[in-house]
N, C-alpha and C. Protein backbone atom coordinates (compact mmCIF):
# COMPACT_ATOMS: atom_id res chain seq x y z
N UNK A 1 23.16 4.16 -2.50
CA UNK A 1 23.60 2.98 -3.22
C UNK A 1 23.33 3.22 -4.71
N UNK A 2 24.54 3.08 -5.17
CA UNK A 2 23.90 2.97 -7.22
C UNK A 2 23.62 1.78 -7.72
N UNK A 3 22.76 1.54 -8.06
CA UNK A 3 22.28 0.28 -9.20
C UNK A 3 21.98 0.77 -10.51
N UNK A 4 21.89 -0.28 -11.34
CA UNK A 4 21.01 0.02 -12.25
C UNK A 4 19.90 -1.07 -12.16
N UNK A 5 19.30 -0.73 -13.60
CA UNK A 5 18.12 -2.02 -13.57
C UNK A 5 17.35 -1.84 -14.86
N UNK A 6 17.01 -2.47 -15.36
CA UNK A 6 16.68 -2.45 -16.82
C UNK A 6 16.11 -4.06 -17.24
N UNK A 7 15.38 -3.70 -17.92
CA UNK A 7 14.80 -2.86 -18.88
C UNK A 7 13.10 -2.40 -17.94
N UNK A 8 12.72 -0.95 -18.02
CA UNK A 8 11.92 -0.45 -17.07
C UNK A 8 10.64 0.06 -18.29
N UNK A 9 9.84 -0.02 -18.53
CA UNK A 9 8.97 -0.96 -18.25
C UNK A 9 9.23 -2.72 -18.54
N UNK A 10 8.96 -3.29 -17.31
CA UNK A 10 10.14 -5.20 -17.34
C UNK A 10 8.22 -6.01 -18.44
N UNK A 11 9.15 -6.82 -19.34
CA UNK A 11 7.86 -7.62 -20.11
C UNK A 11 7.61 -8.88 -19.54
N UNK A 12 9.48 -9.42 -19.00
CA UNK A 12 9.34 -11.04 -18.63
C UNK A 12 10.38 -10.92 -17.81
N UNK A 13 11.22 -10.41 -17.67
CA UNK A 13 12.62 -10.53 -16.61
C UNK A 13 13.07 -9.12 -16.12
N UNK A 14 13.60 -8.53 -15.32
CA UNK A 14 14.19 -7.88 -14.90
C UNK A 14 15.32 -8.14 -14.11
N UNK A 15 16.65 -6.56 -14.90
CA UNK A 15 17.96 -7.03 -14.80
C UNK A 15 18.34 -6.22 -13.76
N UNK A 16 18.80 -6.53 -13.10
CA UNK A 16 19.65 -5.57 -11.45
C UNK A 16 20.71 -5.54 -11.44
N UNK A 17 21.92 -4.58 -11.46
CA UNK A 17 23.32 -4.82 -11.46
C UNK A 17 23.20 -4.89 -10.21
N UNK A 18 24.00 -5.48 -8.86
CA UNK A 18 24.24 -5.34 -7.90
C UNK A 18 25.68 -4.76 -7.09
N UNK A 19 25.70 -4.34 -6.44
CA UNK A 19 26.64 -3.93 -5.48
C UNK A 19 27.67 -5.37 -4.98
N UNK A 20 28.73 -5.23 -4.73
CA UNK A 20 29.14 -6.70 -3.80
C UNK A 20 29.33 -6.98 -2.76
N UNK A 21 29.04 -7.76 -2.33
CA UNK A 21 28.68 -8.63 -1.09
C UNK A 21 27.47 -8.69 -0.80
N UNK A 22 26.74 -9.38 -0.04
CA UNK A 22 25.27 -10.01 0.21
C UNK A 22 23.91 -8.89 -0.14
N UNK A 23 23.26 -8.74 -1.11
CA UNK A 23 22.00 -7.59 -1.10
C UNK A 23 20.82 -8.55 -0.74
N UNK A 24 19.75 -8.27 -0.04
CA UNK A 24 18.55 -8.49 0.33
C UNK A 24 17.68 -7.75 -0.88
N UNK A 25 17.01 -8.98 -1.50
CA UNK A 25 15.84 -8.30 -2.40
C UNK A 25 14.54 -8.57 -2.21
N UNK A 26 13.22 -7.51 -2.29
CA UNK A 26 12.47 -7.91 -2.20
C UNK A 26 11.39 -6.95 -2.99
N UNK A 27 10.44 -7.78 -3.50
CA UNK A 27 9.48 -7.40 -4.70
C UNK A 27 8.24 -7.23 -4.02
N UNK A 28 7.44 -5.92 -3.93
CA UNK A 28 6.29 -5.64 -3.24
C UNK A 28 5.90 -5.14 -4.43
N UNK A 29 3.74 -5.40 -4.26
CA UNK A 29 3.05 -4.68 -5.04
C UNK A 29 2.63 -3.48 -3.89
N UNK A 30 1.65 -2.49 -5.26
CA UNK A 30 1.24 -1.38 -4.55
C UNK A 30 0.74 -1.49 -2.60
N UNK A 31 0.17 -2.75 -2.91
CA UNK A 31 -0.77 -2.46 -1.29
C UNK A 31 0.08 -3.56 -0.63
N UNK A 32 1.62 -3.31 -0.69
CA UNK A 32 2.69 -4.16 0.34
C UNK A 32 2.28 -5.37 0.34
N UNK A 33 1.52 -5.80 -0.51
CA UNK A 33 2.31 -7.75 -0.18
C UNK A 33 3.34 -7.65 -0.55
N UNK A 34 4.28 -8.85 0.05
CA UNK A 34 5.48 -8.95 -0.47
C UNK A 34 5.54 -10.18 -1.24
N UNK A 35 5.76 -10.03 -2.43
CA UNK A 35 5.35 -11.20 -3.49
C UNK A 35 7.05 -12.00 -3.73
N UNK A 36 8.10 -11.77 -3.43
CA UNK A 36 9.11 -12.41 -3.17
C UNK A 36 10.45 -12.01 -2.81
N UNK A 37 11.09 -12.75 -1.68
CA UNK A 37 12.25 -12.27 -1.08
C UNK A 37 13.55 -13.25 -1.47
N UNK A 38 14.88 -12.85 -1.65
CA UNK A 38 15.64 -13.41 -1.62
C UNK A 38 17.26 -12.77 -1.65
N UNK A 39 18.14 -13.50 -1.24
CA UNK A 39 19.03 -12.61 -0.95
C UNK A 39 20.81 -12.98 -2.56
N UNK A 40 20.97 -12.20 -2.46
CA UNK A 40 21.69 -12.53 -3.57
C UNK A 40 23.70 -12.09 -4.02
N UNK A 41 24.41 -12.30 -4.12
CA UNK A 41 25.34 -12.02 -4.19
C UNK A 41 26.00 -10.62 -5.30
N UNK A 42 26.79 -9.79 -5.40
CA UNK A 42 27.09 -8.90 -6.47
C UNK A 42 27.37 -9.54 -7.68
N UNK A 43 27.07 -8.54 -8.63
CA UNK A 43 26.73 -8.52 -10.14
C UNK A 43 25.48 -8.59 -10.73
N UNK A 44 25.40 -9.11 -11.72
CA UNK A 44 23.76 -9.20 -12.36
C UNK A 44 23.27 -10.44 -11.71
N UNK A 45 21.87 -9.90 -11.18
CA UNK A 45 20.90 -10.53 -10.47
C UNK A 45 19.35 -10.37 -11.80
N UNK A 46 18.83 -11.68 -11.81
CA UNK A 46 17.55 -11.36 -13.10
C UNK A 46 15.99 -12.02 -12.05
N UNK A 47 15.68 -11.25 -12.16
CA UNK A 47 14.02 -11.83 -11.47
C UNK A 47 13.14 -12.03 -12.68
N UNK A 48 12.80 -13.36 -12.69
CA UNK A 48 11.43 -12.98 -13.66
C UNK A 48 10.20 -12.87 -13.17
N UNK A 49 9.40 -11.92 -13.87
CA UNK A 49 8.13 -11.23 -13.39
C UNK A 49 7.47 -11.21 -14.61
N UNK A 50 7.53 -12.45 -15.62
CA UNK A 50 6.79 -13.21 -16.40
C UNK A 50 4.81 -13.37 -16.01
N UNK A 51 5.29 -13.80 -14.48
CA UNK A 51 3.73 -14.28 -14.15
C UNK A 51 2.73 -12.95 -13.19
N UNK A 52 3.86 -12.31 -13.05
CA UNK A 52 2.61 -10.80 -12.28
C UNK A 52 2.16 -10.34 -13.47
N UNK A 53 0.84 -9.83 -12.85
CA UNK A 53 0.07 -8.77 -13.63
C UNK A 53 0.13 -7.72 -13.91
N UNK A 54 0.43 -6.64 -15.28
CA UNK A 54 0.83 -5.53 -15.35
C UNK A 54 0.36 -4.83 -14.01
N UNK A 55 1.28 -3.56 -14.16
CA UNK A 55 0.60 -3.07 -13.03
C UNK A 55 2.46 -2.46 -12.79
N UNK A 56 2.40 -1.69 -11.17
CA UNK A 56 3.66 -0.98 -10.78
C UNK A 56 4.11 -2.29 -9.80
N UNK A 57 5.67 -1.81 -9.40
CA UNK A 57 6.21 -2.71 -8.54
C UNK A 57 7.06 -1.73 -7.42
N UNK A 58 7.74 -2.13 -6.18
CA UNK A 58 8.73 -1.97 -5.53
C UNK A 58 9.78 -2.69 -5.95
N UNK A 59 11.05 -3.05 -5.75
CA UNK A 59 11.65 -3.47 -5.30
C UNK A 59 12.84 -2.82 -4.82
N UNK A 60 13.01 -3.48 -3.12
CA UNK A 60 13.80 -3.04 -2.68
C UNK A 60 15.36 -3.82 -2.52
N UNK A 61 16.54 -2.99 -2.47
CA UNK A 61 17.76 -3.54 -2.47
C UNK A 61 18.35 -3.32 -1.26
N UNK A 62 19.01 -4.54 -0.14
CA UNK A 62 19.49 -3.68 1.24
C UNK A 62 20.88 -4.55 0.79
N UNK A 63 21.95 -3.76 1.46
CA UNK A 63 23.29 -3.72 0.83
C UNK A 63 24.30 -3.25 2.17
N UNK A 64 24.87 -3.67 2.76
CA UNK A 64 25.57 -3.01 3.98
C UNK A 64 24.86 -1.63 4.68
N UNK A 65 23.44 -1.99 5.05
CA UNK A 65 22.98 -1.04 5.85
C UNK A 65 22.46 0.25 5.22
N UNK A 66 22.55 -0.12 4.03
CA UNK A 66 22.27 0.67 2.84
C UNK A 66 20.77 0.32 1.87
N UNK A 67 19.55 1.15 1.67
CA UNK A 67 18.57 0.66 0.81
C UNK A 67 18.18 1.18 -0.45
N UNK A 68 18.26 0.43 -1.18
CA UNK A 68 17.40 1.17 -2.41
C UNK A 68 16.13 1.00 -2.87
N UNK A 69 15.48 1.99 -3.39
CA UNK A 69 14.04 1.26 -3.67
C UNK A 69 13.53 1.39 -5.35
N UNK A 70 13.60 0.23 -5.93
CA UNK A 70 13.19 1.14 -7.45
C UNK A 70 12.35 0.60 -7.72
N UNK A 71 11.70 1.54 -8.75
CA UNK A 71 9.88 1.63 -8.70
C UNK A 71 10.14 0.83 -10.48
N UNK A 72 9.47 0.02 -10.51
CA UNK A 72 9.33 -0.67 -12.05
C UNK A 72 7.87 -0.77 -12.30
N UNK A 73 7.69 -1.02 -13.63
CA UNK A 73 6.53 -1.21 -14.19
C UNK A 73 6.30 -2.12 -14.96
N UNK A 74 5.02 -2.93 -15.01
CA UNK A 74 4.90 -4.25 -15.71
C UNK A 74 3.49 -3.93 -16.46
């Protein structure tokens, strides 16, 4: 799957281009909590991650049976 996503290291929002039709997103820290899920339609999708604590992230993208995983930093 191609995405993009920007801006990497994220200060207050992070931008996801998406694929179209339905993607499953979900934001894990290092030791797998999953700190939020939601599912979202194609084009730009913005999470803000204003209130986590620096530190690394997951997030994963599922897309017609398809996953991506991109690693961000806060």
């Amino acid at each position: 799957m191609n995405l993009s996503y920007y801006p990497n290291p994220v200060t207050n929002a992070l931008n996801i281009e998406l694929p179209t039709g339905d993607n499953q997103i979900e934001v894990y820290n290092l030791t797998g909590m999953l700190l939020h899920q939601t599912t979202a339609a194609g084009g730009l999708f913005t999470h803000n991650m204003a209130d986590y604590p620096a530190g690394m992230y997951l997030v994963t993208v599922m897309n017609g049976g398809k996953r991506a995983v991109l690693k961000v930093v806060k």
